[in-house]
N, C-alpha and C. Protein backbone atom coordinates (compact mmCIF):
# COMPACT_ATOMS: atom_id res chain seq x y z
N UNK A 1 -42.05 -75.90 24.50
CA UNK A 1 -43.02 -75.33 25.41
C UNK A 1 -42.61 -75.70 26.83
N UNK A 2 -42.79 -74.84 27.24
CA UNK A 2 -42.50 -74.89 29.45
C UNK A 2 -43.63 -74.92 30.24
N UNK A 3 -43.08 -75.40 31.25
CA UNK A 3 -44.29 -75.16 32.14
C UNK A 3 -43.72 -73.74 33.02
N UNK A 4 -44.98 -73.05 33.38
CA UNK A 4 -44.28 -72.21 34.83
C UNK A 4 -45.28 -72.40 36.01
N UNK A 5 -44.93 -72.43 37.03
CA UNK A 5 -45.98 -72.33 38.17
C UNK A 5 -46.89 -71.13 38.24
N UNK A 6 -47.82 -71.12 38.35
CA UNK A 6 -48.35 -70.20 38.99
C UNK A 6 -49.00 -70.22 40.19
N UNK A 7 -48.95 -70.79 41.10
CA UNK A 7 -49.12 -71.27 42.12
C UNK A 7 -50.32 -72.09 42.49
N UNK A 8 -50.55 -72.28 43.79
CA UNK A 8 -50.94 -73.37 44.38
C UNK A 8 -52.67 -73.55 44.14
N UNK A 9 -53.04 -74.82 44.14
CA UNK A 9 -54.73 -74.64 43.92
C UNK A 9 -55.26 -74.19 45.46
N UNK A 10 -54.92 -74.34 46.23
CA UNK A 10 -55.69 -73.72 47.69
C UNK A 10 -55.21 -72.30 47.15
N UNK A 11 -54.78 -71.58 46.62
CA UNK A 11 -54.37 -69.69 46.20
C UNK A 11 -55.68 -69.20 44.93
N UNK A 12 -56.28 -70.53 44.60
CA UNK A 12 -57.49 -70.15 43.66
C UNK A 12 -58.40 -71.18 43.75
N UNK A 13 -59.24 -70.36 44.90
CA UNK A 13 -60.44 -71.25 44.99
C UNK A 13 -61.52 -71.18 43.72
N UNK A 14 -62.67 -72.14 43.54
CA UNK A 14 -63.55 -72.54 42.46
C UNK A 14 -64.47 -70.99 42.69
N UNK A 15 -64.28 -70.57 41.37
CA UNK A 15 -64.87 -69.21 40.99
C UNK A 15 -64.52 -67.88 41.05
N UNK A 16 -63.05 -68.28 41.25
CA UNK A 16 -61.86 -66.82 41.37
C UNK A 16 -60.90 -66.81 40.46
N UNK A 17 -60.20 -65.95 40.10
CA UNK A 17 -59.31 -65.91 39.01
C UNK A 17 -58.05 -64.96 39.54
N UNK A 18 -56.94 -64.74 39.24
CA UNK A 18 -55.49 -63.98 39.29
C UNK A 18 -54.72 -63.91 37.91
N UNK A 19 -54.48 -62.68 38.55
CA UNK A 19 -53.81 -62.26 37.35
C UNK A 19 -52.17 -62.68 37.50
N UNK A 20 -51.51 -63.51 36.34
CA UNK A 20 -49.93 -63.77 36.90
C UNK A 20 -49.22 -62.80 35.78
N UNK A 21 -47.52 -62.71 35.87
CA UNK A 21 -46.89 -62.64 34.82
C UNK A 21 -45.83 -63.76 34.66
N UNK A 22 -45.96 -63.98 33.47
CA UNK A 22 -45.23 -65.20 33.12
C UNK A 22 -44.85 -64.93 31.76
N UNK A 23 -43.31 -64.93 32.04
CA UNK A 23 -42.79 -64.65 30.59
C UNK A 23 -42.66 -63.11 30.04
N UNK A 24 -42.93 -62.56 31.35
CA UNK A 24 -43.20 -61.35 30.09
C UNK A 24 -44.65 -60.61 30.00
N UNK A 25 -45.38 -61.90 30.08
CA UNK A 25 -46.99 -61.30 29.28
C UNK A 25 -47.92 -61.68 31.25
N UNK A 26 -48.69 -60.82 30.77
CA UNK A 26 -49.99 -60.92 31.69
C UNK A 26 -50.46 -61.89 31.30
N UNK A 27 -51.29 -62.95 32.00
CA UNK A 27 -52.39 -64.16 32.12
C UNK A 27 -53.06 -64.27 33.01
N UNK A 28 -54.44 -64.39 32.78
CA UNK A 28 -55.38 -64.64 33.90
C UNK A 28 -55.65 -66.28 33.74
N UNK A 29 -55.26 -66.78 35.38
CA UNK A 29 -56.16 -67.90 35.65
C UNK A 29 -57.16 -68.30 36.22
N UNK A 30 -58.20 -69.03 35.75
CA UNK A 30 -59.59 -69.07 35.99
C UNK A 30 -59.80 -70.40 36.73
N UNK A 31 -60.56 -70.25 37.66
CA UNK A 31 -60.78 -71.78 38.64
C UNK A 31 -62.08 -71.56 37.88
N UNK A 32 -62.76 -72.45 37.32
CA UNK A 32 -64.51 -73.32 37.15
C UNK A 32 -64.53 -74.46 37.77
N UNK A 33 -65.46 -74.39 38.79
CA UNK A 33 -65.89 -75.35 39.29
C UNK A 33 -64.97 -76.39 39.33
N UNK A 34 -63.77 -76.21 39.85
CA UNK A 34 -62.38 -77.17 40.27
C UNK A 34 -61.64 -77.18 39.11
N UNK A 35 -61.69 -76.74 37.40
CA UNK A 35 -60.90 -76.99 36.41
C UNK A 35 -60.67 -75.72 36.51
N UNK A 36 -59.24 -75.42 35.72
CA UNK A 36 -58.63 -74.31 35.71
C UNK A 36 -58.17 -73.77 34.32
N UNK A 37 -58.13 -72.88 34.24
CA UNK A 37 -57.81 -72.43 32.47
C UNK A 37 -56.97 -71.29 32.84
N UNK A 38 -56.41 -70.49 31.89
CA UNK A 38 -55.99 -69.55 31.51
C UNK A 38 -56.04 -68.83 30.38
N UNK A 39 -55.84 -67.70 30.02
CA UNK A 39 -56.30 -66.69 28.90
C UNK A 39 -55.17 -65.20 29.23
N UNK A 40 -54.93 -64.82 27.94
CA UNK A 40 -54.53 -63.91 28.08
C UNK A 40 -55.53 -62.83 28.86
N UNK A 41 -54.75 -62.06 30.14
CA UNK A 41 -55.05 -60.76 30.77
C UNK A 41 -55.35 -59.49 30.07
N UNK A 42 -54.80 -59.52 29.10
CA UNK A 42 -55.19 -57.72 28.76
C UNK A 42 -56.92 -57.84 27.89
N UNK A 43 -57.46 -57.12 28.04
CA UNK A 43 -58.53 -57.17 26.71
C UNK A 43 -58.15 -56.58 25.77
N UNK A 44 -58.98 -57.43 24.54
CA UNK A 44 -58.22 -56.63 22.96
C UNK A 44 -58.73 -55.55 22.54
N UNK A 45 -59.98 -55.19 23.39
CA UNK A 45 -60.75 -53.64 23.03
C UNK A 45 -59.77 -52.88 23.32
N UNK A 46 -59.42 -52.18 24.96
CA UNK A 46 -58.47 -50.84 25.15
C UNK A 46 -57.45 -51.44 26.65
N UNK A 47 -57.31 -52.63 26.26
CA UNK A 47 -56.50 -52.84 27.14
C UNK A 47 -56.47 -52.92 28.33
N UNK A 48 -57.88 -53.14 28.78
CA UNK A 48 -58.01 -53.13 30.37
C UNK A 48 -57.36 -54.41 31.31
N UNK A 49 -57.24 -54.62 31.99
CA UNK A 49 -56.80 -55.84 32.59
C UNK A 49 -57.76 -56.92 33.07
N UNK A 50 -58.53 -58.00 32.50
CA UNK A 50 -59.80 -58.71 32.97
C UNK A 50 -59.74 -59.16 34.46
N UNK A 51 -58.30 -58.81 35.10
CA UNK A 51 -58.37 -59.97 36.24
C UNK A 51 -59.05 -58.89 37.07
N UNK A 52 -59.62 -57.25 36.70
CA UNK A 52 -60.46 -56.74 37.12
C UNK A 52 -61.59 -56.77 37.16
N UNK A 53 -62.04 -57.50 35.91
CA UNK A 53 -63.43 -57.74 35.98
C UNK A 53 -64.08 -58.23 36.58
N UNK A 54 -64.92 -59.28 36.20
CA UNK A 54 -65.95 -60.17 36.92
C UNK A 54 -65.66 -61.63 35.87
N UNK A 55 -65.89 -62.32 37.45
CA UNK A 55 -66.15 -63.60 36.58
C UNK A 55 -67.58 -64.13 36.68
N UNK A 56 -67.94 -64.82 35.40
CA UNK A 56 -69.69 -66.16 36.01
C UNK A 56 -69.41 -66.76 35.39
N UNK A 57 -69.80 -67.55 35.85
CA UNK A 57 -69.49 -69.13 35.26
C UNK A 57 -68.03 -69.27 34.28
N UNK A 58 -68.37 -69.18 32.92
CA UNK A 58 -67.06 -69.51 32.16
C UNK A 58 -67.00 -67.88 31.55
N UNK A 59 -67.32 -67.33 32.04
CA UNK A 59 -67.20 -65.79 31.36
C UNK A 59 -66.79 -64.94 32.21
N UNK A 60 -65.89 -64.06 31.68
CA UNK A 60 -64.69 -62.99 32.39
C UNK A 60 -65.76 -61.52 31.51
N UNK A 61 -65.91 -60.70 32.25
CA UNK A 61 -66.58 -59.64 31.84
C UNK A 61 -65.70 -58.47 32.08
N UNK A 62 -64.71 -57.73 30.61
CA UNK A 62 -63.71 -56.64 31.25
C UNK A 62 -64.61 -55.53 32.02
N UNK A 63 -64.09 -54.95 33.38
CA UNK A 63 -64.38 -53.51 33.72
C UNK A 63 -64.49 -52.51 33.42
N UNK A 64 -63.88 -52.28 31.94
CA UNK A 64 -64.18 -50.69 31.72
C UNK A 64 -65.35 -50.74 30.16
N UNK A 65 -65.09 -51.35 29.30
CA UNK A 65 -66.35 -51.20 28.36
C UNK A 65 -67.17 -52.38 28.28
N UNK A 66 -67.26 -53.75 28.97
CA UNK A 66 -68.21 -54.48 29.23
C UNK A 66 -68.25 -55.51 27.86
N UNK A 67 -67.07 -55.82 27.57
CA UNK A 67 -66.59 -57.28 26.46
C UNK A 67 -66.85 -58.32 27.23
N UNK A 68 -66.85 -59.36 27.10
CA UNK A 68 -67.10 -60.67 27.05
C UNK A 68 -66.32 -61.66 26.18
N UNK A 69 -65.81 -62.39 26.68
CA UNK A 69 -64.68 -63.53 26.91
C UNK A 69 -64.76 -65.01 27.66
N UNK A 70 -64.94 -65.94 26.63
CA UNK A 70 -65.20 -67.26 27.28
C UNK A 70 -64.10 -67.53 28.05
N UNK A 71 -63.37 -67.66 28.97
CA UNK A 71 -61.93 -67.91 29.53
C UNK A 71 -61.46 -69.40 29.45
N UNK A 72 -62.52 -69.98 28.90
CA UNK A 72 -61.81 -71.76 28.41
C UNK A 72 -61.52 -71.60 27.55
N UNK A 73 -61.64 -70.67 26.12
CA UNK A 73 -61.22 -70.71 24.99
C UNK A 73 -60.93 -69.08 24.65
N UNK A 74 -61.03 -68.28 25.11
CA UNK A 74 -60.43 -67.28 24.80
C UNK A 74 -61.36 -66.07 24.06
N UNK A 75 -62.32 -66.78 23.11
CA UNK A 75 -63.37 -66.33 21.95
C UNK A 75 -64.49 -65.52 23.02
N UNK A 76 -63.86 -64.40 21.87
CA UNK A 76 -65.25 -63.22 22.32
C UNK A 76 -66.65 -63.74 22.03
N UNK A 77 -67.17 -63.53 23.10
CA UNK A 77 -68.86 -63.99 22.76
C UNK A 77 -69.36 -62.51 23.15
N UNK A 78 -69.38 -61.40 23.51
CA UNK A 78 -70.29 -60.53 23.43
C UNK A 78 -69.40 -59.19 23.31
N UNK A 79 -69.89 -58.18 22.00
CA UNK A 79 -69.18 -56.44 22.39
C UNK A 79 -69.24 -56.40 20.79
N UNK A 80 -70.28 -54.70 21.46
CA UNK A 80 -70.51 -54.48 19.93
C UNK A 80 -70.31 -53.77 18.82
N UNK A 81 -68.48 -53.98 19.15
CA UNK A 81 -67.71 -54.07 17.67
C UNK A 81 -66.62 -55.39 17.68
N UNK A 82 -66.57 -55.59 16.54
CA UNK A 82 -65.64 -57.03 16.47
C UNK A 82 -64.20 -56.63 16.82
N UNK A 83 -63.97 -57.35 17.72
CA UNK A 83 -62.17 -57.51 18.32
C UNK A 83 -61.92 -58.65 18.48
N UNK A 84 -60.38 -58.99 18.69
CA UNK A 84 -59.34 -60.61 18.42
C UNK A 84 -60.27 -60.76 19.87
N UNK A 85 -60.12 -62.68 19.89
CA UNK A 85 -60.24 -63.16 20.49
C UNK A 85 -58.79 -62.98 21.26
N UNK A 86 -58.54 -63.68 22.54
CA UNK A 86 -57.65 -63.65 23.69
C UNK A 86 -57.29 -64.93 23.33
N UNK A 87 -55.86 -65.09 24.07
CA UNK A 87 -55.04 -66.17 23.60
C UNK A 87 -55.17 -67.29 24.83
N UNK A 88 -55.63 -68.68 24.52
CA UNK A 88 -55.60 -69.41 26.24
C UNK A 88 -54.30 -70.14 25.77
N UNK A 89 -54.21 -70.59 27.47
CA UNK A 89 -53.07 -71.55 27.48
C UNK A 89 -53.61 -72.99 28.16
N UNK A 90 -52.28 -74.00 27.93
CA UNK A 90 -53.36 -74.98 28.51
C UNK A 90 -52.85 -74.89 30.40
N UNK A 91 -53.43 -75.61 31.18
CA UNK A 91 -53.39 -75.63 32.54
C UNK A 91 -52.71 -76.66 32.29
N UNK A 92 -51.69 -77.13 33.76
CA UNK A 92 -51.33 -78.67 34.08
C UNK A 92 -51.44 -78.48 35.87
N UNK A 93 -52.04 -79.46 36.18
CA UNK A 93 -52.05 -79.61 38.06
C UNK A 93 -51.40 -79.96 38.29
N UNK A 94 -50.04 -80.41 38.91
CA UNK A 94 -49.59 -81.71 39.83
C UNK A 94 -49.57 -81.50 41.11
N UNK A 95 -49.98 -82.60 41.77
CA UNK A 95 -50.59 -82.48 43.20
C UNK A 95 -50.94 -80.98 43.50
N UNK A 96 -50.54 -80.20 43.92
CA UNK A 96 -51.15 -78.94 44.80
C UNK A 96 -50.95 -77.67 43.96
N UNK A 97 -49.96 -77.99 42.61
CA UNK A 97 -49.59 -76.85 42.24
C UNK A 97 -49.97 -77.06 40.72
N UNK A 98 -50.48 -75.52 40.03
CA UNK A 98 -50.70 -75.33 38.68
C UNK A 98 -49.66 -74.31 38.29
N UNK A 99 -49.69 -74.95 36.52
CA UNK A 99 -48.51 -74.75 35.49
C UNK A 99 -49.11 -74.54 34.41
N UNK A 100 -48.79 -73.23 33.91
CA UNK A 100 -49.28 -73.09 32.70
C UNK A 100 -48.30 -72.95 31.73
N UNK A 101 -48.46 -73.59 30.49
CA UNK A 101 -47.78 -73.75 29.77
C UNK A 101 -47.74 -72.86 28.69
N UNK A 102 -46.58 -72.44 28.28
CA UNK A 102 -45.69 -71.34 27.38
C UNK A 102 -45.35 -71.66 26.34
């Protein structure tokens, strides 16, 4: 497993999220309240991209049919037909910069 940067914590302030590519694949990273997570970007309904959506609190809400996605763990909590949960990764900080690991 690797780390990759995705850049700096002043580039994601507490309650914003970006969409990176790393590796290949889309990932959204999520600032909560100073901790940071990541989750796979696409949604598993039709593929929209979440870093369009909305975020509250620990929930990413996709833009086009209105799924629900815890972004600390990935697990669908709301949409009403059953689809995969999203894949997280873990975060690493050092001093100014975050790395998510592959």
């Amino acid at each position: 497993m690797g780390k990759i940067i995705v850049g700096k914590k002043s580039d994601l302030l507490p309650g914003s999220m970006q969409k990176v590519a790393v590796d290949g694949r889309d990932i959204l990273v999520a600032n909560i309240d100073g901790n940071y997570y990541a989750c796979d970007d696409t949604c598993t309904h039709a593929g929209a991209s979440l870093a369009d959506g909305v975020l509250e609190g620990g929930t990413i809400t996709c833009g086009w049919h209105g799924a629900k996605f815890n972004c600390m763990t990935g697990k669908l909590e709301k949409f009403p037909a059953k689809i995969r949960d999203l894949k997280s990764y873990q975060i690493v900080v050092e001093s100014d910069s975050v790395f998510v690991e592959v």
